[in-house]
Protein backbone atom coordinates (compact mmCIF):
# COMPACT_ATOMS: atom_id res chain seq x y z
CA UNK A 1 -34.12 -16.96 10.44
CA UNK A 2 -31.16 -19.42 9.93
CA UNK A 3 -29.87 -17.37 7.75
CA UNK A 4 -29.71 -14.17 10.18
CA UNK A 5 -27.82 -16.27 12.81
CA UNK A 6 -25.39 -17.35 10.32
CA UNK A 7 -24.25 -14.03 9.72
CA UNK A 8 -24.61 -13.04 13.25
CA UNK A 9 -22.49 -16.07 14.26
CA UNK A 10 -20.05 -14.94 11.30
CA UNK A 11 -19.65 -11.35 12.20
CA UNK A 12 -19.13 -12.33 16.16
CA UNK A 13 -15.94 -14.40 14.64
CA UNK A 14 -14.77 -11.65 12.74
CA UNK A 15 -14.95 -9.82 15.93
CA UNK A 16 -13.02 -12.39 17.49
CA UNK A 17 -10.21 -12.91 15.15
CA UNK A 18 -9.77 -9.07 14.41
CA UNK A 19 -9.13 -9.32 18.47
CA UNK A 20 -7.08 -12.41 18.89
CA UNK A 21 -5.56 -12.13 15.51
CA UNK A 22 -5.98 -8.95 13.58
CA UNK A 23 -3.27 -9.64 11.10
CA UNK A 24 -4.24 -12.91 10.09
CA UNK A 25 -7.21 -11.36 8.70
CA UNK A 26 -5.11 -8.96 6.59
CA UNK A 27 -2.67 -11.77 5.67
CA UNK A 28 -3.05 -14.32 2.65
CA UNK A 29 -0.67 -16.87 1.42
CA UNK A 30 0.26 -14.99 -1.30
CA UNK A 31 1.93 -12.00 0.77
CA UNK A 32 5.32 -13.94 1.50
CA UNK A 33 8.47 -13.80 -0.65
CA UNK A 34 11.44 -15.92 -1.16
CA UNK A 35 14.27 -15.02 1.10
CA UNK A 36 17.28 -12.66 -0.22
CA UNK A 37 20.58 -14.34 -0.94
CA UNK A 38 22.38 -13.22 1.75
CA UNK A 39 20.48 -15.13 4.47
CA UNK A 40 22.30 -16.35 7.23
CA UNK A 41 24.22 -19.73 6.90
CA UNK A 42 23.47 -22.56 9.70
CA UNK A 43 27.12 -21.44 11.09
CA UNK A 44 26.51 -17.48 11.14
CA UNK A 45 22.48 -18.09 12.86
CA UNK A 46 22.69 -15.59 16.28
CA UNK A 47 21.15 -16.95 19.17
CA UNK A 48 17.54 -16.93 19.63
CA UNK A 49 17.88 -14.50 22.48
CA UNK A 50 19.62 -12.32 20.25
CA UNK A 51 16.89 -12.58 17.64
CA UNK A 52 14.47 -11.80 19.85
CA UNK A 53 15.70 -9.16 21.22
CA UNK A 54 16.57 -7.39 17.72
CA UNK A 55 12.83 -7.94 16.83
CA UNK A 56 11.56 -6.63 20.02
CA UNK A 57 13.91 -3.12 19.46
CA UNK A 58 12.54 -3.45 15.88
CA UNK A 59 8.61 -3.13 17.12
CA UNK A 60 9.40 -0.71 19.37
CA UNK A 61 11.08 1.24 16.70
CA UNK A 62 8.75 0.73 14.01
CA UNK A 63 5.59 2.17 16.73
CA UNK A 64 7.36 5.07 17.52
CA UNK A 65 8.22 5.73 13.47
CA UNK A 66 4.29 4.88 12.95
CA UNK A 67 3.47 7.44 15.74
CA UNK A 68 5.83 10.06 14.40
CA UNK A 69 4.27 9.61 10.71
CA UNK A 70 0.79 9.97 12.13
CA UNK A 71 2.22 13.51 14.34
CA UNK A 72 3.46 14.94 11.45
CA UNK A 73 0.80 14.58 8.95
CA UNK A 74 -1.19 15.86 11.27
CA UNK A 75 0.65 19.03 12.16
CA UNK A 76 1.42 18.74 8.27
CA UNK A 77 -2.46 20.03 7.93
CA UNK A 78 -2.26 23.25 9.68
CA UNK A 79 1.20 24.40 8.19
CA UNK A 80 0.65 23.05 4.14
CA UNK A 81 -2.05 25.30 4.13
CA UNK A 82 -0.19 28.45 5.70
CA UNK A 83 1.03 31.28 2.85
CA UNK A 84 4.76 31.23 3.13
CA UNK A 85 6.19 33.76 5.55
CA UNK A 86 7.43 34.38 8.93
CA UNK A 87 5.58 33.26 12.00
CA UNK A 88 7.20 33.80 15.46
CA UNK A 89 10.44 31.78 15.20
CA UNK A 90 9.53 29.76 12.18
CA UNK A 91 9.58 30.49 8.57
CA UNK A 92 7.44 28.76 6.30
CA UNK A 93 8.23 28.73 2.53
CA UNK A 94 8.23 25.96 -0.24
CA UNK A 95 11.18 24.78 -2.19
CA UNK A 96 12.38 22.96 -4.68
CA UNK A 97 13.31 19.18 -3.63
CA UNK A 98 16.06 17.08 -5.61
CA UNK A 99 13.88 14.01 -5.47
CA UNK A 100 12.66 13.07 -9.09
CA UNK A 101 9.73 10.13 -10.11
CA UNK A 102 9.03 9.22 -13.43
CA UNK A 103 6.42 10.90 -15.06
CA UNK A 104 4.21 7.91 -16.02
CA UNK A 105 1.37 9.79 -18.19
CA UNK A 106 4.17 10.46 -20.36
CA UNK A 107 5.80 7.52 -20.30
CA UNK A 108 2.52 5.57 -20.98
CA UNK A 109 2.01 8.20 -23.92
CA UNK A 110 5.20 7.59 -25.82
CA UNK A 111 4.98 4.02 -25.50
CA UNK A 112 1.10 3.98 -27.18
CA UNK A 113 2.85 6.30 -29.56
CA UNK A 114 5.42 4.04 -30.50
CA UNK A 115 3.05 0.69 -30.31
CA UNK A 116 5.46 -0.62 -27.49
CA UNK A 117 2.81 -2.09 -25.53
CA UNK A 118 2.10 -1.43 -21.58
CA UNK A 119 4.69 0.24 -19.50
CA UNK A 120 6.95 -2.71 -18.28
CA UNK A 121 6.31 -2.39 -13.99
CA UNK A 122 8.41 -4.51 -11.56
CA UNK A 123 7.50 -5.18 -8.14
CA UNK A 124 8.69 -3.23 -5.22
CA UNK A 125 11.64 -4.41 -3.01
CA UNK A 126 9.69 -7.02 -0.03
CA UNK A 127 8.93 -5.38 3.30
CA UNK A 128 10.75 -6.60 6.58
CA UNK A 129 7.21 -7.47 8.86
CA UNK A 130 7.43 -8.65 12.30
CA UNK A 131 5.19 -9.72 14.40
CA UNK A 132 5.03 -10.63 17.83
CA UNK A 133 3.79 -14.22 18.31
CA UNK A 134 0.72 -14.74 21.05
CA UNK A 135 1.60 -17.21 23.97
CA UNK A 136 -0.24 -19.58 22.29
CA UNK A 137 0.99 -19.42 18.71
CA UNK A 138 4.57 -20.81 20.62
CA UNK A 139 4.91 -24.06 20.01
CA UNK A 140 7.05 -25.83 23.10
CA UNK A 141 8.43 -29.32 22.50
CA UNK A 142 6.74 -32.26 23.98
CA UNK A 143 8.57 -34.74 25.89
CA UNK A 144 7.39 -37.95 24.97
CA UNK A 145 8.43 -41.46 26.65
CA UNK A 146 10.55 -43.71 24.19
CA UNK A 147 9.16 -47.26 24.41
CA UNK A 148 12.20 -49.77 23.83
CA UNK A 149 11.15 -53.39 22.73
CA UNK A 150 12.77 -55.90 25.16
């Protein structure tokens, strides 16, 4: 019985936290990188208005580029599975692109061939993620009384 209402007590805080915080729960410690090199300098550092603002356009942006994505693979169904030709205004045909990506099955091939080990991988470039903070996630300053010895 205690067991039960553990879990039921566990799964009603997952429920909370995918609510108050949903990506905290996708989130570990690990996920952060070191910043580039070109960071602003203590001199350079906009305003925090101005930061705000720029992420604020940035979310906005980066919904409507999520909601685009999810529009076009959907219309992406219906038309990859059309034969090419002409239908009303629109033709539909494949072609060749001038993107290229390594082909790793041959890759990994000729290195077992020549006993060079595993195919040397390197980690993508870090992703730009921004997040707006809850009300109360913001820290305000405290004013606190100074107490001077007399």
């Amino acid at each position: 019985m205690f067991q039960r209402l553990a879990r039921t007590a566990r799964t009603v805080a997952a429920g909370l936290r995918s609510v108050v915080a949903p990506a905290a729960l996708v989130r570990s410690l690990d996920d952060t990188v070191a910043d580039p090199a070109d960071v602003y300098t203590d001199e350079e550092m906009p305003s925090a208005e101005a930061i705000e603002e720029a992420a604020a356009a940035y979310s906005v942006a980066a919904d409507q580029a999520r909601a685009a994505d999810r529009s076009k693979r959907q219309t992406k169904k219906v038309l990859g599975r059309l034969p090419a030709g002409l239908y009303g205004r629109f033709l539909v045909e494949r072609v060749r692109t001038s993107r290229q990506t390594p082909d790793l099955e041959s890759i990994r091939a000729t290195y077992e061939r020549l006993g060079l080990g595993p195919v040397p991988m390197k980690d993508c470039a870090a992703s730009l993620r921004i997040t707006e903070a809850t009300p109360a996630a913001v820290v305000k300053p405290v004013a606190r009384p100074v107490l001077v010895a007399a």
